[in-house]
C-alpha atoms as a PDB file:
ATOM      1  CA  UNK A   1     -57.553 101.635  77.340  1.00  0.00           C
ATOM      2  CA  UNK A   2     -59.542 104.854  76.304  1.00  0.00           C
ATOM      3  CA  UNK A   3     -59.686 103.351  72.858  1.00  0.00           C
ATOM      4  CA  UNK A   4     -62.186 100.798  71.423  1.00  0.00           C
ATOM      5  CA  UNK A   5     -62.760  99.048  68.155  1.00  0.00           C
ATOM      6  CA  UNK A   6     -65.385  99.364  66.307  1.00  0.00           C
ATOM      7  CA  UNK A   7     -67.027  96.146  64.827  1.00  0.00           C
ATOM      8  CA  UNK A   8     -65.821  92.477  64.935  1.00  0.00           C
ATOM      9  CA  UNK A   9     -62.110  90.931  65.187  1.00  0.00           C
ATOM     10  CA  UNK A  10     -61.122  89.173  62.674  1.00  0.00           C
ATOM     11  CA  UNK A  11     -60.776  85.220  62.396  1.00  0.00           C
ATOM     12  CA  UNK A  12     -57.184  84.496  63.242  1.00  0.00           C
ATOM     13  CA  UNK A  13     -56.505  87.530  65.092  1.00  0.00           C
ATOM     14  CA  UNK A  14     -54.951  87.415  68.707  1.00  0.00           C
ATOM     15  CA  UNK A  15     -57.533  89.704  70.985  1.00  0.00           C
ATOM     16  CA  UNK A  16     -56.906  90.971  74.572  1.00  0.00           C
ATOM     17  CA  UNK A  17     -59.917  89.688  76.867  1.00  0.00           C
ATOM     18  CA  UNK A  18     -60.821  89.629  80.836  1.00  0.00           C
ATOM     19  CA  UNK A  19     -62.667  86.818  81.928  1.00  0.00           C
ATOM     20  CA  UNK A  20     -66.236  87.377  83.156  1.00  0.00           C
ATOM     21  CA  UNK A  21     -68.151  83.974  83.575  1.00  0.00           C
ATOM     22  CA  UNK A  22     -66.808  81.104  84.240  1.00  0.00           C
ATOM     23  CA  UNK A  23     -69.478  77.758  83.539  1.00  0.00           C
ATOM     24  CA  UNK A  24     -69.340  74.171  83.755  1.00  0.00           C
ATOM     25  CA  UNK A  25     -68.393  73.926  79.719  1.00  0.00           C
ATOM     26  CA  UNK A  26     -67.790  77.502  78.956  1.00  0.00           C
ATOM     27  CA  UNK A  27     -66.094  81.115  79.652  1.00  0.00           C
ATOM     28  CA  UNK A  28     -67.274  84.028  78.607  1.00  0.00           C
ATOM     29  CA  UNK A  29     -64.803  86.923  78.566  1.00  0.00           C
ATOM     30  CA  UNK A  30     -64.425  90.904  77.529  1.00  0.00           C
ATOM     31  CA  UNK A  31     -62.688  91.729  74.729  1.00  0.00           C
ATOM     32  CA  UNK A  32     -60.586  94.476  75.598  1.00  0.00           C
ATOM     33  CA  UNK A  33     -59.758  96.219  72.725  1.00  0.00           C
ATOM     34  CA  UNK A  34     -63.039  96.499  71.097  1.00  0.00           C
ATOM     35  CA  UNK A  35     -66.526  98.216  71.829  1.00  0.00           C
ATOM     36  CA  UNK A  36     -68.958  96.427  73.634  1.00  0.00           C
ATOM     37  CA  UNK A  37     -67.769  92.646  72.833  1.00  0.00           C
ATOM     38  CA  UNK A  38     -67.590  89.496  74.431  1.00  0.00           C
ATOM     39  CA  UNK A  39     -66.658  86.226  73.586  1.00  0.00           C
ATOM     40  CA  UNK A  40     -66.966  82.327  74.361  1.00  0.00           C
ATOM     41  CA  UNK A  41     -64.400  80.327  74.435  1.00  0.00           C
ATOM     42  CA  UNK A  42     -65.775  76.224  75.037  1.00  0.00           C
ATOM     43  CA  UNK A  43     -64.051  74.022  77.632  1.00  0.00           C
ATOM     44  CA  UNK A  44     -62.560  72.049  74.792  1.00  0.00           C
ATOM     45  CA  UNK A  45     -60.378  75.286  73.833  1.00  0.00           C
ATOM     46  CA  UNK A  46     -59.251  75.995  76.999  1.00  0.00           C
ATOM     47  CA  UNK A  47     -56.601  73.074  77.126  1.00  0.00           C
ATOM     48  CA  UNK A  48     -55.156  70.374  75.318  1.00  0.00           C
ATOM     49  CA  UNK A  49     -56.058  67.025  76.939  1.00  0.00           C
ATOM     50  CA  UNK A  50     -58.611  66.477  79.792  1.00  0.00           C
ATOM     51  CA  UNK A  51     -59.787  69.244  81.903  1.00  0.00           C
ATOM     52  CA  UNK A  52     -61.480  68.111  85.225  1.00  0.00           C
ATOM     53  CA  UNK A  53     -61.398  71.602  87.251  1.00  0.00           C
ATOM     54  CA  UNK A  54     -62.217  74.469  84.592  1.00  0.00           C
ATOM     55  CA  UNK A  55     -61.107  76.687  87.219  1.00  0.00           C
ATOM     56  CA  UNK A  56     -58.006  75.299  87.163  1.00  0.00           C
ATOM     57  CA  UNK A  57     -57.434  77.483  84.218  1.00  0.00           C
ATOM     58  CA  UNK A  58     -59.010  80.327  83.966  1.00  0.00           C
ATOM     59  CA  UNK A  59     -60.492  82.926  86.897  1.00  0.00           C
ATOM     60  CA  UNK A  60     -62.906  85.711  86.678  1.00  0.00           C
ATOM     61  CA  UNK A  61     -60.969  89.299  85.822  1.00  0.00           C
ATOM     62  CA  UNK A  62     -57.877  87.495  84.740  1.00  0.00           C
ATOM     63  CA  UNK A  63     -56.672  89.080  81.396  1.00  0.00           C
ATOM     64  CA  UNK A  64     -55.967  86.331  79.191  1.00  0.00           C
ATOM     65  CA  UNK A  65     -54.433  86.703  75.547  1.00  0.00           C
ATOM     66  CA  UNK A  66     -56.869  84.543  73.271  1.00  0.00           C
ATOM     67  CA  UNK A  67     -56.874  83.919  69.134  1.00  0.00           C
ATOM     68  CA  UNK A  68     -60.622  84.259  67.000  1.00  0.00           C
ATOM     69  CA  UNK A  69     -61.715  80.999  65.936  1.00  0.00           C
ATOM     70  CA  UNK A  70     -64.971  82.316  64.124  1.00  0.00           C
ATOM     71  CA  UNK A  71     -67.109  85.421  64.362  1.00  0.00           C
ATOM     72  CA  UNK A  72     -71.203  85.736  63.659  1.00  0.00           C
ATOM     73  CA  UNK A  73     -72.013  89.428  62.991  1.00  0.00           C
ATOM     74  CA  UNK A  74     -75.479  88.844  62.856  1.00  0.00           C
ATOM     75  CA  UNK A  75     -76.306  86.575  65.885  1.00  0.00           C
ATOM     76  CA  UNK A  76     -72.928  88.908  67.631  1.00  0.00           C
ATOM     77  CA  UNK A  77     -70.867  85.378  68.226  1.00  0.00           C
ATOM     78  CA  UNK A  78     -67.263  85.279  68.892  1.00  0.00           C
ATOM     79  CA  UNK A  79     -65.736  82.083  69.714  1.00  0.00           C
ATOM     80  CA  UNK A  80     -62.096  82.201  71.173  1.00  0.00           C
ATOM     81  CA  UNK A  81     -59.544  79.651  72.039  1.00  0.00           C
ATOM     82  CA  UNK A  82     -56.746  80.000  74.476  1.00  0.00           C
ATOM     83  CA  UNK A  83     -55.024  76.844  74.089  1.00  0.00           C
ATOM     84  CA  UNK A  84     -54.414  77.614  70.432  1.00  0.00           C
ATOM     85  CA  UNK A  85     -52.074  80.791  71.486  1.00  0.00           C
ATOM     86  CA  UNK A  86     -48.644  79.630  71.538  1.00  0.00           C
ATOM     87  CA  UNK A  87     -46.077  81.133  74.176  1.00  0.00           C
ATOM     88  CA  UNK A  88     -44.390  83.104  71.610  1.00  0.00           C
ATOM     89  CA  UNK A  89     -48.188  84.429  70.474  1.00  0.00           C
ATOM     90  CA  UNK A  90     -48.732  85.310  73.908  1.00  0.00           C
ATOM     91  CA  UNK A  91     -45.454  87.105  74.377  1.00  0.00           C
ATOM     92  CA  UNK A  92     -45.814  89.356  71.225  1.00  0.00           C
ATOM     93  CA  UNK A  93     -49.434  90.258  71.828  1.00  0.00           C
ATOM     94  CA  UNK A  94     -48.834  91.108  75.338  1.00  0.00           C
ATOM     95  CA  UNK A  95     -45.825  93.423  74.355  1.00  0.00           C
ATOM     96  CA  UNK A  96     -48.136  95.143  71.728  1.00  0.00           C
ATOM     97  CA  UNK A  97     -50.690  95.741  74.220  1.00  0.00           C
ATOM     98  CA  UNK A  98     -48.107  97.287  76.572  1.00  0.00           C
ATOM     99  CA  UNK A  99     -46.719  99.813  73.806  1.00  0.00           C
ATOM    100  CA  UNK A 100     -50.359 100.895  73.319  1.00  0.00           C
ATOM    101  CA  UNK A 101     -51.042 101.765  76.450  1.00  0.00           C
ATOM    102  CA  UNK A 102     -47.806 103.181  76.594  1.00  0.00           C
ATOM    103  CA  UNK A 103     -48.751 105.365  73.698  1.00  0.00           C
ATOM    104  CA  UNK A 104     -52.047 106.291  75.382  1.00  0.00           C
ATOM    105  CA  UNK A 105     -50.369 107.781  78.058  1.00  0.00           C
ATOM    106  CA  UNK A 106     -48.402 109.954  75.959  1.00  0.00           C
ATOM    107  CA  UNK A 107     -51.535 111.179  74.525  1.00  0.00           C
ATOM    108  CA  UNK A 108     -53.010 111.534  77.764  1.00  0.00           C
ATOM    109  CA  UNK A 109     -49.618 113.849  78.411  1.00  0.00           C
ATOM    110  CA  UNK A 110     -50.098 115.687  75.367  1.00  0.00           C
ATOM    111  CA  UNK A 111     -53.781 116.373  76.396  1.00  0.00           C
ATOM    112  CA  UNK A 112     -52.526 117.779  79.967  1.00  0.00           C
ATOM    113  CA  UNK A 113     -50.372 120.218  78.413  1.00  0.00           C
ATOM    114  CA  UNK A 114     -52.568 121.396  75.240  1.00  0.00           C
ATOM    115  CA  UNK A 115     -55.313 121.758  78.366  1.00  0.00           C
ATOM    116  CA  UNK A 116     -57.556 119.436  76.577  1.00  0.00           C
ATOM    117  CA  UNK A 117     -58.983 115.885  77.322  1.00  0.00           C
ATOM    118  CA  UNK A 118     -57.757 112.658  75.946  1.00  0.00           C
ATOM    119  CA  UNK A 119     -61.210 112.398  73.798  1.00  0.00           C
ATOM    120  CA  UNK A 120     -60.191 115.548  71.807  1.00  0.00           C
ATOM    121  CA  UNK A 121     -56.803 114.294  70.967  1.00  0.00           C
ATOM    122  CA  UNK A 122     -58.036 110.815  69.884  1.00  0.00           C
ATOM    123  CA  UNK A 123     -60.281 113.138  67.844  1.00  0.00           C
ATOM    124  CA  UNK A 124     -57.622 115.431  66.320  1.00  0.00           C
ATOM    125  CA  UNK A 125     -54.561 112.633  66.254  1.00  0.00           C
ATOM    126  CA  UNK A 126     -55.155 109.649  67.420  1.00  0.00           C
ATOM    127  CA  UNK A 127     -57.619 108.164  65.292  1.00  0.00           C
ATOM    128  CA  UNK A 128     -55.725 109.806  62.134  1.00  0.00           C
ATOM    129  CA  UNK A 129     -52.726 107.598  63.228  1.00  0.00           C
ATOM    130  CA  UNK A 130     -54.528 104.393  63.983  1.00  0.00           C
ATOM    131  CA  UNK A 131     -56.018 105.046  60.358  1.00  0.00           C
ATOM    132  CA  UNK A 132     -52.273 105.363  59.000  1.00  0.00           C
ATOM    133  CA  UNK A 133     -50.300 102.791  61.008  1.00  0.00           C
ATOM    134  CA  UNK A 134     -53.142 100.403  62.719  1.00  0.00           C
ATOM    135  CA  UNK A 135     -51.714 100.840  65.928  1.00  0.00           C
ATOM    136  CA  UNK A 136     -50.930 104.437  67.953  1.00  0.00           C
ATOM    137  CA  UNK A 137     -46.966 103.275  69.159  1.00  0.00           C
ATOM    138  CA  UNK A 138     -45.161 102.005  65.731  1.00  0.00           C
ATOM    139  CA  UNK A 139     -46.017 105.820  64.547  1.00  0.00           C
ATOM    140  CA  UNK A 140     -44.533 106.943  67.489  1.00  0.00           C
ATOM    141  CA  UNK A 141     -41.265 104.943  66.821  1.00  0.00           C
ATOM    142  CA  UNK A 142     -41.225 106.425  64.035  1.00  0.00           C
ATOM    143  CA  UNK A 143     -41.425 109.906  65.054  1.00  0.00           C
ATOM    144  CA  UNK A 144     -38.780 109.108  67.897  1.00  0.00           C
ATOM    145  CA  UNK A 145     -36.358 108.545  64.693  1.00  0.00           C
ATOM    146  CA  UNK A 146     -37.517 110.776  62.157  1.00  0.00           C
ATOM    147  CA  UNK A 147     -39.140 113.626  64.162  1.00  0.00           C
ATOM    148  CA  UNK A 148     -42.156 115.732  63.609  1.00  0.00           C
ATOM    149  CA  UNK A 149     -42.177 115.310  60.014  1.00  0.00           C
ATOM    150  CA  UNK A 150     -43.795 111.687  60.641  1.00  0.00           C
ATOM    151  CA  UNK A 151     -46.705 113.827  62.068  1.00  0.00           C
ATOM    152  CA  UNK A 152     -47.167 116.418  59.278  1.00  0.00           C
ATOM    153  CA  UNK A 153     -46.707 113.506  56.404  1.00  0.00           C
ATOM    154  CA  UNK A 154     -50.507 112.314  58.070  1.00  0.00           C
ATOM    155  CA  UNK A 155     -51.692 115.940  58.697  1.00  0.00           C
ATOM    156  CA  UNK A 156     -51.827 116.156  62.381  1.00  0.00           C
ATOM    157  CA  UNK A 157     -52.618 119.538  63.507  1.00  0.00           C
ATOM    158  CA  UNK A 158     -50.029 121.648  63.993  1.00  0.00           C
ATOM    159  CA  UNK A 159     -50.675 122.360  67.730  1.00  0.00           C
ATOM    160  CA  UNK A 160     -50.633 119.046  68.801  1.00  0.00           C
ATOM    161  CA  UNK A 161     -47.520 117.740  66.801  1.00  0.00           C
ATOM    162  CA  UNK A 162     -45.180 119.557  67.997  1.00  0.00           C
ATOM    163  CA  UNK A 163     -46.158 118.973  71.548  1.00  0.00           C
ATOM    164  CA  UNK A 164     -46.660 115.397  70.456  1.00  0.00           C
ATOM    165  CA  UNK A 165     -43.405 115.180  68.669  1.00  0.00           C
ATOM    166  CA  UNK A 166     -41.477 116.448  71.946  1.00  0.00           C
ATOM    167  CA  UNK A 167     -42.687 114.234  74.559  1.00  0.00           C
ATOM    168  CA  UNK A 168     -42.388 111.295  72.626  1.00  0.00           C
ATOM    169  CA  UNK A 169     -38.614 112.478  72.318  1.00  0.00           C
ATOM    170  CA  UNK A 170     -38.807 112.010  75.555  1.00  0.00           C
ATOM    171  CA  UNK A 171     -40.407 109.212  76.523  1.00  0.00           C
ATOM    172  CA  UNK A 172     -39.499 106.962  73.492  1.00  0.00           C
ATOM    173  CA  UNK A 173     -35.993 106.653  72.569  1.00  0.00           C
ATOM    174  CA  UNK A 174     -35.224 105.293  69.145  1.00  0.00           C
ATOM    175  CA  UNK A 175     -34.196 101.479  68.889  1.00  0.00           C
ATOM    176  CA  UNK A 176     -30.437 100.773  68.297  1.00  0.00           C
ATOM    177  CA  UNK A 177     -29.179  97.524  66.684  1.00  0.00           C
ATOM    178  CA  UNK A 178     -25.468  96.435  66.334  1.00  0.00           C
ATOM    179  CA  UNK A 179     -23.846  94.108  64.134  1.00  0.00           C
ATOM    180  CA  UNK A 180     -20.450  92.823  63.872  1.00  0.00           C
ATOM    181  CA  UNK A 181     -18.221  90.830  61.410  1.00  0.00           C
ATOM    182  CA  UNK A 182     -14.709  90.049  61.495  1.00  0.00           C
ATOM    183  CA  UNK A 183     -12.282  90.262  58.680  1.00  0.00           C
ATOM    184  CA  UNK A 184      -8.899  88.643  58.468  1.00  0.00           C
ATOM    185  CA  UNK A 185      -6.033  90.573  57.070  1.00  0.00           C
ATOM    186  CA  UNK A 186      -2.914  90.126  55.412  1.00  0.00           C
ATOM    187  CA  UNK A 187      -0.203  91.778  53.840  1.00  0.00           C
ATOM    188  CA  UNK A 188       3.219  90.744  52.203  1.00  0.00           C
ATOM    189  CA  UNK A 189       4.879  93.707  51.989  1.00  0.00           C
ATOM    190  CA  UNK A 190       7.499  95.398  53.717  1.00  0.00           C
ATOM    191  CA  UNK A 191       4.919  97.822  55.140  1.00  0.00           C
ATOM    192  CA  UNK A 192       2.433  95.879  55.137  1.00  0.00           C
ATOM    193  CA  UNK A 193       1.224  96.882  58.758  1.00  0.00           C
ATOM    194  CA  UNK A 194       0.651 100.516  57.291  1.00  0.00           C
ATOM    195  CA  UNK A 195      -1.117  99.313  54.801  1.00  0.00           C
ATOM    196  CA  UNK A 196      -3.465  97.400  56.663  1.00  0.00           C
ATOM    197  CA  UNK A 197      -3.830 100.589  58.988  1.00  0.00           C
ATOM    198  CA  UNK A 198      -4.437 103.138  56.050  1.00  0.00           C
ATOM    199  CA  UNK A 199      -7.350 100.796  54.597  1.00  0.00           C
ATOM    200  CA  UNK A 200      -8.676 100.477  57.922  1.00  0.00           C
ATOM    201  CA  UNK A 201      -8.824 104.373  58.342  1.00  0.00           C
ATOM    202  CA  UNK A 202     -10.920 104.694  55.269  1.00  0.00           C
ATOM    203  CA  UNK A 203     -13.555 103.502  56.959  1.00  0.00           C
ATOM    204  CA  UNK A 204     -15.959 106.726  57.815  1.00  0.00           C
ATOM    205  CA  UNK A 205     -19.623 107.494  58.299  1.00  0.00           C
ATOM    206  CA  UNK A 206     -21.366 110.275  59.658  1.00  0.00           C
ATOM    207  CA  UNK A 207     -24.703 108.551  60.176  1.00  0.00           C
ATOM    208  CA  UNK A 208     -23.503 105.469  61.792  1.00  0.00           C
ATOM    209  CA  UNK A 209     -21.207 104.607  64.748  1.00  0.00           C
ATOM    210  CA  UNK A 210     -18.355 102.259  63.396  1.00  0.00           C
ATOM    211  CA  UNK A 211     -15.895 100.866  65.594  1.00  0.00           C
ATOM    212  CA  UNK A 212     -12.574  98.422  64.482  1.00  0.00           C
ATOM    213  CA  UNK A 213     -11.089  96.685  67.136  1.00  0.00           C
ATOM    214  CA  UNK A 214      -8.124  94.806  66.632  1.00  0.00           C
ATOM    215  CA  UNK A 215      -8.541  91.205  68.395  1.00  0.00           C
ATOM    216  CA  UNK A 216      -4.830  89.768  67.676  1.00  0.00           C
ATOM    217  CA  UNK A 217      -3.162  88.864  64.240  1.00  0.00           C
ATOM    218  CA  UNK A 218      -4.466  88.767  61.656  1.00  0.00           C
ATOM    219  CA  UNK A 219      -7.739  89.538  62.658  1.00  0.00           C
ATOM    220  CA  UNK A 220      -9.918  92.791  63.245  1.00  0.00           C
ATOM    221  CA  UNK A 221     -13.664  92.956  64.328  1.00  0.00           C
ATOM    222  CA  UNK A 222     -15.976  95.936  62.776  1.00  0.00           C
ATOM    223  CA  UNK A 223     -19.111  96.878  65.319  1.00  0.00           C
ATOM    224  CA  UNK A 224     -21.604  98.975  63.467  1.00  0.00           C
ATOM    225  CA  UNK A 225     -24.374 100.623  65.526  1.00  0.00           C
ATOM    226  CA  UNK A 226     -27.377 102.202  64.340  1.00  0.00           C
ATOM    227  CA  UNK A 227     -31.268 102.581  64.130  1.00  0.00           C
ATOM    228  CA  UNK A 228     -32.049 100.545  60.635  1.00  0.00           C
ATOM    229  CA  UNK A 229     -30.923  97.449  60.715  1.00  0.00           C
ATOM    230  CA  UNK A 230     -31.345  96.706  56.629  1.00  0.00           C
ATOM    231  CA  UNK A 231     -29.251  99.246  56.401  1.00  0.00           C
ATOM    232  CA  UNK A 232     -26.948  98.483  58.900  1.00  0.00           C
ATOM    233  CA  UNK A 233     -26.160  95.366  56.867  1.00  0.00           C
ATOM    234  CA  UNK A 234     -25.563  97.371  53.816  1.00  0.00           C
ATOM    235  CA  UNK A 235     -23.191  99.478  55.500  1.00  0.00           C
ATOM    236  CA  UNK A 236     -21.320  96.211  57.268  1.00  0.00           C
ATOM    237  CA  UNK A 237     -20.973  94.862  53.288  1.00  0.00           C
ATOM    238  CA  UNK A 238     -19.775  98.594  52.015  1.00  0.00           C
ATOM    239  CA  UNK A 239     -17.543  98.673  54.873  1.00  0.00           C
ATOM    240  CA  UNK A 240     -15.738  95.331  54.366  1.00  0.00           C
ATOM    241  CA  UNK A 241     -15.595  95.439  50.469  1.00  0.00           C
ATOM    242  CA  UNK A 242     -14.067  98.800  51.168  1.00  0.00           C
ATOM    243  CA  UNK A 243     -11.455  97.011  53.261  1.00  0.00           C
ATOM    244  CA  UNK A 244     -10.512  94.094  51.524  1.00  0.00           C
ATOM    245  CA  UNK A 245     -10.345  95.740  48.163  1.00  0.00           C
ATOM    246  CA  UNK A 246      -7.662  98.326  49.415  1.00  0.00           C
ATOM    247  CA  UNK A 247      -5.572  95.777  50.665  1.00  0.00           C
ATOM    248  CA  UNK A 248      -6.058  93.468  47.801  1.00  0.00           C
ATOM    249  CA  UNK A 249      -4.986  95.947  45.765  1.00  0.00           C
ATOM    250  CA  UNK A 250      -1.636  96.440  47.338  1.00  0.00           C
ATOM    251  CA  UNK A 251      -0.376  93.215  46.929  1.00  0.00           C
ATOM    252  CA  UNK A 252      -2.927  91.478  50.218  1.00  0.00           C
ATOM    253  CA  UNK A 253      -5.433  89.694  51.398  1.00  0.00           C
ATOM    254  CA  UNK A 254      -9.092  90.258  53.300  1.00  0.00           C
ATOM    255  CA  UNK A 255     -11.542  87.691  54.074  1.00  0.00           C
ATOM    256  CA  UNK A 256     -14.711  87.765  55.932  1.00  0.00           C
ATOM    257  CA  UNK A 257     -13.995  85.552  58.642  1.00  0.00           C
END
């Protein structure tokens, strides 16, 4: 990564590192994401339980997800543990680490085409967004939804976000959730199958993808599809209420099933 941190990680916080030296009682390891750091991590946080080969566990250059047990700013100590990073820990820091660098070679993209390097843009955007958002790719999700206006809102140069804006249209594409519920419907009168039908049409949106599928008698499942899922669950209760009150009111019955 082209990007560094400036000063010390905070205690708690899970840091990207690459082994360097490996001792009898120790490892001492890079941290990636941060400017000229290093950290220790002692043989009794590599592994729960006994350890009789250290090497059995670590290896010089492997990158190795690790959490900040304590930092000294004026001696320059960090002491890391691995063994206190769960699997799930691991998992989420390694897919944050892979959106950044995802991110960074969007920027290095951008750079390419503005005929610039990727200091400048880190310069003109990227730091500006970091600043903003902490991280370079959850602004670029963002954009991928909402556009260039994402960009303006924090004042990135013109040049650069629209450029910026159009290859992470391309390279990005926005995050779609569904949800489903199924409702079970009755009617008691004569036509009650039109009226069950006619409630059922009601049901529009022109932001959101809503499909009914009927799934045998008396029951009908509603898939909603879209980029928010709060608001996907707003539209889901709309939706149904919508639904069961027009059949209620002729005489029927809706429930949520």
């Amino acid at each position: 990564m082209f990007y560094k941190k400036l000063g010390f990680p905070e205690e708690g916080e899970l840091v990207l590192c690459t082994i360097k030296k490996i001792l009898p009682n120790s490892v001492f390891a890079d941290l990636d994401e941060y400017q000229n750091k290093e950290g220790m991590i002692h043989l009794s946080e590599i592994s729960a339980g006994r350890i009789r080969n250290i090497r059995d566990y670590v290896k010089e250059n492997k990158k190795i997800i690790c959490k900040v047990l304590r930092t000294n700013k004026e001696r320059g100590y960090i002491d890391l543990s691995l063994r206190r990073v769960s699997l799930s820990m691991r998992k989420k820091k390694n897919t944050e680490c892979k959106q950044e660098q995802k991110a960074e070679k969007i920027l290095e993209t951008v750079a390419k085409k503005l005929k610039t390097d990727l200091k400048d843009i880190y310069q003109r955007a990227g730091n500006r967004i970091i600043k903003e958002y902490d991280l370079i790719y959850p602004c670029f999700q963002e954009v991928s939804k909402k556009g260039e206006d994402v960009l303006k809102e924090i004042e990135i140069p013109n040049d650069i976000s629209k450029v910026l804006a159009e290859v992470i249209k391309e390279k990005i594409k926005p995050t779609k959730f569904k949800i489903s519920s199924t409702l079970t419907l009755r009617s008691y009168k004569s036509d009650g199958i039109e009226i069950i039908k006619q409630a059922l049409l009601k049901v529009k949106s022109s932001k959101y993808k809503i499909d009914i599928v009927y799934i045998g008698a008396p029951n009908y499942k509603i898939t909603i599809t879209g980029q928010d899922y709060k608001e996907l669950e707003k539209v889901m209760k709309e939706t149904t209420d919508l639904i069961i009150n027009t059949i209620e009111a002729n005489e029927g019955e809706g429930i949520i099933a």
